[in-house]
C-alpha atoms as a PDB file:
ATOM      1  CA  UNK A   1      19.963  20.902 -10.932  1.00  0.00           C
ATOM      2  CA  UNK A   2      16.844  18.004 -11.999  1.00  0.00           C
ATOM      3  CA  UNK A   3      14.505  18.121  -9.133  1.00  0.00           C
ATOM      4  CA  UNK A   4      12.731  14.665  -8.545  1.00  0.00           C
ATOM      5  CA  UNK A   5       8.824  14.073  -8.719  1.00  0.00           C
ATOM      6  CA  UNK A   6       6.862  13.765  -5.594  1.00  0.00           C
ATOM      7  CA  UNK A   7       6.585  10.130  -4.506  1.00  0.00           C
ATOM      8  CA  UNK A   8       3.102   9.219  -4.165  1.00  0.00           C
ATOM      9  CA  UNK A   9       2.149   7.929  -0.858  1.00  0.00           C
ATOM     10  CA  UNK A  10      -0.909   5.466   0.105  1.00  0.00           C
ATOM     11  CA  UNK A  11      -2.686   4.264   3.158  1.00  0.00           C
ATOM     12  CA  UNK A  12      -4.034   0.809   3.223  1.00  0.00           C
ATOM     13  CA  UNK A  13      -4.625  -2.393   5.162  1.00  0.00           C
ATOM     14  CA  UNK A  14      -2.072  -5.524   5.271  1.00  0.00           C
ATOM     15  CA  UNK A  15      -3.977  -8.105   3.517  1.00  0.00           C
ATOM     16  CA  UNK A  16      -0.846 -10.572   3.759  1.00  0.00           C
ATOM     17  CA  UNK A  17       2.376 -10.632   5.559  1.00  0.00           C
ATOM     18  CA  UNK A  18       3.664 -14.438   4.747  1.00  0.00           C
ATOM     19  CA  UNK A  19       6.628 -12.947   2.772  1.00  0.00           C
ATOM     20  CA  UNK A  20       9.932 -12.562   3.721  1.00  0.00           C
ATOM     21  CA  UNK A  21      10.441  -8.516   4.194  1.00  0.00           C
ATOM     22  CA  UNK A  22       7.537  -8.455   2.046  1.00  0.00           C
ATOM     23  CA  UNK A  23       3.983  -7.374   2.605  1.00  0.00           C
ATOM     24  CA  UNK A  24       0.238  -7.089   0.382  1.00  0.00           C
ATOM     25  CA  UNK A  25      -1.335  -4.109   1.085  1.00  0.00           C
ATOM     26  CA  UNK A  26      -4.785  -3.267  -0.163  1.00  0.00           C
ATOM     27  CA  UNK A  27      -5.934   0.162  -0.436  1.00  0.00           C
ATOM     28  CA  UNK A  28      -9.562   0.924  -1.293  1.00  0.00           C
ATOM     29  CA  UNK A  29     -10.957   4.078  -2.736  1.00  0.00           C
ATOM     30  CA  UNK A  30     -14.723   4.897  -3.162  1.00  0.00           C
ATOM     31  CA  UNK A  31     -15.310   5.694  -7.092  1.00  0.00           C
ATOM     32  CA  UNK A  32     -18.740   7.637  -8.334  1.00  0.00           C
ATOM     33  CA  UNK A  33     -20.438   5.765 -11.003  1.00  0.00           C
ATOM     34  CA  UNK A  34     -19.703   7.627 -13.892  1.00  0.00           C
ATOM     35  CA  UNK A  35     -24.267   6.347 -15.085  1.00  0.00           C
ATOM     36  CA  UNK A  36     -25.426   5.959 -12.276  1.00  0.00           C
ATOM     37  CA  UNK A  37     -23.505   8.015  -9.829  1.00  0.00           C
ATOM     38  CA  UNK A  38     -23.606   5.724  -6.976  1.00  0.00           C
ATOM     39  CA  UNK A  39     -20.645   5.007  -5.015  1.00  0.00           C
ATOM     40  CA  UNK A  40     -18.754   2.206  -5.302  1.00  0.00           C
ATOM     41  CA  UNK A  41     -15.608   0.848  -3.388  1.00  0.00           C
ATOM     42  CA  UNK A  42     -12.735  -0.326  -5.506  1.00  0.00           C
ATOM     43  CA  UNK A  43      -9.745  -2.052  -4.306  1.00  0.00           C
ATOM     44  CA  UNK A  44      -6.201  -2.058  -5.499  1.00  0.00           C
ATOM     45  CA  UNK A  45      -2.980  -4.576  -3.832  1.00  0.00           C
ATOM     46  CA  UNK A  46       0.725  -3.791  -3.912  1.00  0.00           C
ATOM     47  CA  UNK A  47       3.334  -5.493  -2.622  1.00  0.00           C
ATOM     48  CA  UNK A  48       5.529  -3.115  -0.313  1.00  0.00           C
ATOM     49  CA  UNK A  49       8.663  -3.625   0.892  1.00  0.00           C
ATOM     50  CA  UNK A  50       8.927  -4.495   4.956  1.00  0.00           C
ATOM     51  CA  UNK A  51      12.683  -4.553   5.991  1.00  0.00           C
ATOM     52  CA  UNK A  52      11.780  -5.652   9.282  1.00  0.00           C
ATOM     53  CA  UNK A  53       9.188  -8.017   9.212  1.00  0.00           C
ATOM     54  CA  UNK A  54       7.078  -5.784  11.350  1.00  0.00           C
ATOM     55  CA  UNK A  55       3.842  -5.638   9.646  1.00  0.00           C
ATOM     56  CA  UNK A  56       0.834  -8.491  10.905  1.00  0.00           C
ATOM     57  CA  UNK A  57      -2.311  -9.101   8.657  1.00  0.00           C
ATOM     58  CA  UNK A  58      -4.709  -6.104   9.588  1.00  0.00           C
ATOM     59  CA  UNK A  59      -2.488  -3.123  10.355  1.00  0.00           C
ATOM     60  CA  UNK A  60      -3.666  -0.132   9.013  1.00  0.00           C
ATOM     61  CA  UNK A  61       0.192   1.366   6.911  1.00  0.00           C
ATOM     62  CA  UNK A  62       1.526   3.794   5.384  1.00  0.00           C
ATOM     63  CA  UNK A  63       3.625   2.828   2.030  1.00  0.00           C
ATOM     64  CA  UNK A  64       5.386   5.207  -0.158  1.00  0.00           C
ATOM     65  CA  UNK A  65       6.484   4.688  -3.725  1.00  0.00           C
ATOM     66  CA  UNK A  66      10.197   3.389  -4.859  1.00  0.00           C
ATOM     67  CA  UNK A  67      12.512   2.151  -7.500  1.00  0.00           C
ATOM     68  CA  UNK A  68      12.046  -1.317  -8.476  1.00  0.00           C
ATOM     69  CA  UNK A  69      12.968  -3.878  -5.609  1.00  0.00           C
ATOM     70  CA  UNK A  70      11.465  -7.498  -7.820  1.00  0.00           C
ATOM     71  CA  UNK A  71       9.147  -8.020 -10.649  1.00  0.00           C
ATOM     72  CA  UNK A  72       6.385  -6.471  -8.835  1.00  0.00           C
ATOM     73  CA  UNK A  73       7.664  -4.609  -5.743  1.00  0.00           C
ATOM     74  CA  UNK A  74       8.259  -0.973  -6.287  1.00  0.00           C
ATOM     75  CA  UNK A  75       6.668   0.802  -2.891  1.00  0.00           C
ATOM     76  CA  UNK A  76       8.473   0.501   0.658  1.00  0.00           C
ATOM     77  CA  UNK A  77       6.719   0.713   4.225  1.00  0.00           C
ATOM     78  CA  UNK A  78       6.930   3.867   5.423  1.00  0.00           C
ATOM     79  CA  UNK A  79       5.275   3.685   9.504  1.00  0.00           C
ATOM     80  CA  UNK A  80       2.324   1.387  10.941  1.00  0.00           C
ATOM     81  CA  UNK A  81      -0.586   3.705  11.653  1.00  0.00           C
ATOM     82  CA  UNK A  82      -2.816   1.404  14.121  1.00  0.00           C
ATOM     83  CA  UNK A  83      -1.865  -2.109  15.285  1.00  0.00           C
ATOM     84  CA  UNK A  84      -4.260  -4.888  14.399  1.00  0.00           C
ATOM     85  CA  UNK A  85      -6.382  -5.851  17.288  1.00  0.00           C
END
């Protein structure tokens, strides 16, 4: 029997929710200068699946890689962490 890879799982911030069932989440990640060897904070955006429309701009998510919903939309929300204040 094939056993699957382990789906890779991120925690970012909704940067955009104005899609329908469809929301931009940004997940940072501090990054050691590879001169230098300061710190610096890089940023990355996906697109993630929301069936529900749940998600506002500034709630902190969980997403979780998937198979290929659009063009660019191939990770689903998996729970909301913290509310947006």
């Amino acid at each position: 029997m094939i056993e699957r890879k382990e789906r890779k799982e991120k925690i970012g911030l909704v940067s955009s929710a104005s899609m329908d069932k469809s929301i931009v989440v940004t997940v940072e990640r501090r990054v050691q200068h590879p001169m230098y060897g300061k710190f610096v904070k890089k940023s990355s955006k996906f697109i993630a699946h929301d069936e529900g429309n749940t998600c506002n701009v500034g709630d902190k998510v969980s997403i979780m890689e998937t198979r290929p919903m659009s063009k660019k939309k191939c990770w689903r929300l998996i729970k909301i962490i913290e509310k947006a204040k």
